[in-house]
C-alpha atoms as a PDB file:
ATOM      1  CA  UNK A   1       0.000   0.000   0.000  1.00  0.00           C
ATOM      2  CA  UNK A   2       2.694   2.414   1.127  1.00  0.00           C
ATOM      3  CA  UNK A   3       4.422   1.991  -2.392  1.00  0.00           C
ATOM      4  CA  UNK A   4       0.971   2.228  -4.110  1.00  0.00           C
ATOM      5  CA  UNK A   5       0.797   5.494  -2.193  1.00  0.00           C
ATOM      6  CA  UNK A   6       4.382   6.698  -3.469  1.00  0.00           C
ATOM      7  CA  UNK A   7       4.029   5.999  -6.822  1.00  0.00           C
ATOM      8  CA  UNK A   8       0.588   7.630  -7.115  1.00  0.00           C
ATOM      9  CA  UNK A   9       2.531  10.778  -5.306  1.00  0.00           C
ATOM     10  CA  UNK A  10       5.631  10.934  -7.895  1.00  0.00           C
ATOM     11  CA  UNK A  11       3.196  10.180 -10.880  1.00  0.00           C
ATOM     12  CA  UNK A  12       0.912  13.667 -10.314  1.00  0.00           C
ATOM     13  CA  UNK A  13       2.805  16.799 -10.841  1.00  0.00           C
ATOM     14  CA  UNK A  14      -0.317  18.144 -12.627  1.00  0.00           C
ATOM     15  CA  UNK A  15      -2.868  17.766  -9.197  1.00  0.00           C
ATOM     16  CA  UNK A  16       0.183  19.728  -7.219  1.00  0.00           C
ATOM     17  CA  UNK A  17      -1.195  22.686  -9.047  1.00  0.00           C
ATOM     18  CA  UNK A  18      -4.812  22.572  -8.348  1.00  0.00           C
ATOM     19  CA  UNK A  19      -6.262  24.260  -5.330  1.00  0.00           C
ATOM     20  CA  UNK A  20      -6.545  23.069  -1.770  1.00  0.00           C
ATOM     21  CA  UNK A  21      -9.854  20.749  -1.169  1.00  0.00           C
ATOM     22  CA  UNK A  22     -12.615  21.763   1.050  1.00  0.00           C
ATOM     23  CA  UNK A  23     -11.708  20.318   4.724  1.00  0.00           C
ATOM     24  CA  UNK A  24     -14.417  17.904   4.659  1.00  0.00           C
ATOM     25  CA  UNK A  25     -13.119  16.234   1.412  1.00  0.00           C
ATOM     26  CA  UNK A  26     -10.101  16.096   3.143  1.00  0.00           C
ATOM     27  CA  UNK A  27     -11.403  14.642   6.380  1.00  0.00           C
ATOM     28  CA  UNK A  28     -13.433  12.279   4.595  1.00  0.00           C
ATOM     29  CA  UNK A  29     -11.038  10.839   2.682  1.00  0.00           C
ATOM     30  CA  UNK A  30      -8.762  10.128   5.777  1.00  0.00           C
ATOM     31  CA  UNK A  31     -12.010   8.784   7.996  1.00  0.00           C
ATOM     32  CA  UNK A  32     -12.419   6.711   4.807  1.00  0.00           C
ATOM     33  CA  UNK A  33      -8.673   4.943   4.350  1.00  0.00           C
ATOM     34  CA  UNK A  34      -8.912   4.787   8.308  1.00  0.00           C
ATOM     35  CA  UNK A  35     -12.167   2.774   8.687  1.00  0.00           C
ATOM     36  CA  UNK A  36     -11.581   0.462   5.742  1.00  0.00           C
ATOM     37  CA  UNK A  37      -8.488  -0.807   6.893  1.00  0.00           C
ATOM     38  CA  UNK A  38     -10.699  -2.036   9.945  1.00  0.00           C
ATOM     39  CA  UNK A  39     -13.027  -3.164   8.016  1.00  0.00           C
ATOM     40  CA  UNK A  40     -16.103  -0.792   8.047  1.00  0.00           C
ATOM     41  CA  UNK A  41     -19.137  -1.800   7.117  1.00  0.00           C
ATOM     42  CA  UNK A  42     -20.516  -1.361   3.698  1.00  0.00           C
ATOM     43  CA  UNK A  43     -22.935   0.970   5.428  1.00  0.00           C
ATOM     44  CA  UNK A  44     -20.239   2.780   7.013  1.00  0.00           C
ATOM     45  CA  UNK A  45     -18.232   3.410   3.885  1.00  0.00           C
ATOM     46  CA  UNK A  46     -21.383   4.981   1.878  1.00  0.00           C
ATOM     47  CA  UNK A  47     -21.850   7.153   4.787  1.00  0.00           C
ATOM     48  CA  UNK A  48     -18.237   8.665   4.610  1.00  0.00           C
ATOM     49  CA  UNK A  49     -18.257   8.415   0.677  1.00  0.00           C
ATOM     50  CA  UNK A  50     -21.782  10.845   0.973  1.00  0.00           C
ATOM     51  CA  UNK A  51     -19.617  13.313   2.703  1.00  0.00           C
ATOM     52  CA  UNK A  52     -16.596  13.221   0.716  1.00  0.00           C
ATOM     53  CA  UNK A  53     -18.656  12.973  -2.832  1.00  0.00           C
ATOM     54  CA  UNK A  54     -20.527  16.413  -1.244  1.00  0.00           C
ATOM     55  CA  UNK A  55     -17.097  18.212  -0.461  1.00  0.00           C
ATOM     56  CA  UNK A  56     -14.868  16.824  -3.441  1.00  0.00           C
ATOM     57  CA  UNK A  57     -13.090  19.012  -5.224  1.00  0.00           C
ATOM     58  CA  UNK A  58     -14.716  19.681  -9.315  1.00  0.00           C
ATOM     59  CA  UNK A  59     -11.431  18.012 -10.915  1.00  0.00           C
ATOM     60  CA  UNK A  60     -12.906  14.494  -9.176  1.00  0.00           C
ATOM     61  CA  UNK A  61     -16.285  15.273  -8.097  1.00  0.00           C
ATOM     62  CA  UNK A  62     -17.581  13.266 -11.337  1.00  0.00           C
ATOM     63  CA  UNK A  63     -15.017  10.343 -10.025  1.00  0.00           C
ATOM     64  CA  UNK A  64     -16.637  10.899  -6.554  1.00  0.00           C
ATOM     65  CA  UNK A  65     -20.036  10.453  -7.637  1.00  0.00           C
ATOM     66  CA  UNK A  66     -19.008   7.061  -9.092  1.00  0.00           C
ATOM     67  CA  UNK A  67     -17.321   5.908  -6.281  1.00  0.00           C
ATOM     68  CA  UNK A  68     -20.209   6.478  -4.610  1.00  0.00           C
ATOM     69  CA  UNK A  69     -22.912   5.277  -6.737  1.00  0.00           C
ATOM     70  CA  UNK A  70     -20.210   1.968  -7.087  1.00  0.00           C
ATOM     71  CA  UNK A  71     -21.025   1.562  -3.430  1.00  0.00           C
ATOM     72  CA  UNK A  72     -24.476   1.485  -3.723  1.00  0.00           C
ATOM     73  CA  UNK A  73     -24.800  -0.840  -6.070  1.00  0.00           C
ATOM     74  CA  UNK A  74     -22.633  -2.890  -4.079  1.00  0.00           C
ATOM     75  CA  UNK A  75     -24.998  -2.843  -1.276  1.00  0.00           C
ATOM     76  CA  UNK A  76     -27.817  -3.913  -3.048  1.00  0.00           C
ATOM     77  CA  UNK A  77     -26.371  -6.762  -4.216  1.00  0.00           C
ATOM     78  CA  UNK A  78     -24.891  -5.679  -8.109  1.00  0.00           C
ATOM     79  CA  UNK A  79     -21.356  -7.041  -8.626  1.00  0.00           C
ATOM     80  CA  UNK A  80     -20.864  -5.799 -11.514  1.00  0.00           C
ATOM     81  CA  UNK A  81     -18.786  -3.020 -10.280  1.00  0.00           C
ATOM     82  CA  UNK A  82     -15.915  -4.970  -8.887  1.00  0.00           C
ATOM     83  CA  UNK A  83     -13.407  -4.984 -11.185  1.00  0.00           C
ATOM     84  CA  UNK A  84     -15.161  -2.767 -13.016  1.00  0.00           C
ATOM     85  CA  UNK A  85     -11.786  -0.572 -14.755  1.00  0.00           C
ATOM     86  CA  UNK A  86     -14.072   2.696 -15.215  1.00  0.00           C
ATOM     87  CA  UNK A  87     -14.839   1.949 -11.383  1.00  0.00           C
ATOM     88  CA  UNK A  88     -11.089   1.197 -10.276  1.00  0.00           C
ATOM     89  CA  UNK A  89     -10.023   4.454 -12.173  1.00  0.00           C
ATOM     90  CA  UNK A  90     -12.374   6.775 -10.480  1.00  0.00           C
ATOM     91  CA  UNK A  91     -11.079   5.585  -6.882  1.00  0.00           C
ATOM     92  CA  UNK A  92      -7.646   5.849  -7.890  1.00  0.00           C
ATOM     93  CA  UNK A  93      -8.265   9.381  -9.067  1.00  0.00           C
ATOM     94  CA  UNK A  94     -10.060  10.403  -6.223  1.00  0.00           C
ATOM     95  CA  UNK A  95      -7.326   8.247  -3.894  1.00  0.00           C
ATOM     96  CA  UNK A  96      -4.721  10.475  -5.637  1.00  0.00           C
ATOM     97  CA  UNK A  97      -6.278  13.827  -5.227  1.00  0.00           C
ATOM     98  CA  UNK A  98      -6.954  13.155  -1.780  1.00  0.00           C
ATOM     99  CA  UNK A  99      -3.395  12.204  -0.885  1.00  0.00           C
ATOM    100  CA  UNK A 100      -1.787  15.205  -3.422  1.00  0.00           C
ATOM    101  CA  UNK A 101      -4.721  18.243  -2.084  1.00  0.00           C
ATOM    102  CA  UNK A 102      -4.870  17.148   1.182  1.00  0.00           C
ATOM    103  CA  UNK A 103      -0.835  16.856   2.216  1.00  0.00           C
ATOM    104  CA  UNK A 104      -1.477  12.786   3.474  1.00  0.00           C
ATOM    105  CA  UNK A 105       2.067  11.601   3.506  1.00  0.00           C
ATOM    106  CA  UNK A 106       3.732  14.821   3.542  1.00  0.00           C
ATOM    107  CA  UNK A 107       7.194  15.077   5.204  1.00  0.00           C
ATOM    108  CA  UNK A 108       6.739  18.682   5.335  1.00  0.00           C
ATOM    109  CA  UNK A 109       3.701  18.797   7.069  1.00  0.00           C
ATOM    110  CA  UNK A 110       2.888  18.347  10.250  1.00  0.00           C
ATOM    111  CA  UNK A 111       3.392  14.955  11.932  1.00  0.00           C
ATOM    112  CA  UNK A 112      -0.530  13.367  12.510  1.00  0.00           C
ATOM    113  CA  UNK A 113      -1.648  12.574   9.196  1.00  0.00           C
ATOM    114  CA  UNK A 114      -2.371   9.324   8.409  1.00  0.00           C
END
């Protein structure tokens, strides 16, 4: 995961230049990579994915909304999303944004991100 997390960093010089995400896109986000590595409920996860589809940034709202929606569907019982590559792209974009916008894993910033 950590590697995932470096690559994604070195790979987006273009999302350095886009502005700062709301707080709660940010917060989200972090709840959301928190909670699903102790394995939140399905329930759970929507509830955190409302908030950070509501505060996400325009560049991935779109990507937000599908993340989202993805969910949903899971819930009620449609598979089709997993390993659905329109699906896996939108999370990773949103992932990435998150982790660029919202300074996770920066050495510069303050220590008590995630």
């Amino acid at each position: 995961m950590v590697a995932l997390v470096v690559l994604l960093a070195a790979c987006s010089d273009s999302e350095q230049s886009l502005p700062k995400p709301k707080p709660g896109f940010c917060e989200a986000a972090q709840r959301y990579d928190h909670r699903v590595e102790r394995k939140a409920s399905i329930d759970e996860q929507i509830t955190i994915l409302e908030k950070l589809a509501r505060n996400a940034p325009e560049d991935v709202a779109a990507d937000a909304h599908l993340f989202l929606d993805s969910m949903r569907k899971l819930q009620a019982g449609d598979r089709s999303v997993v390993g659905n590559k329109k699906v896996e792209a939108a999370v990773e974009h949103v992932d990435r944004r998150a982790i660029n916008g919202c300074g996770f894993y920066d050495p510069q910033a303050d220590a008590g991100g995630i």
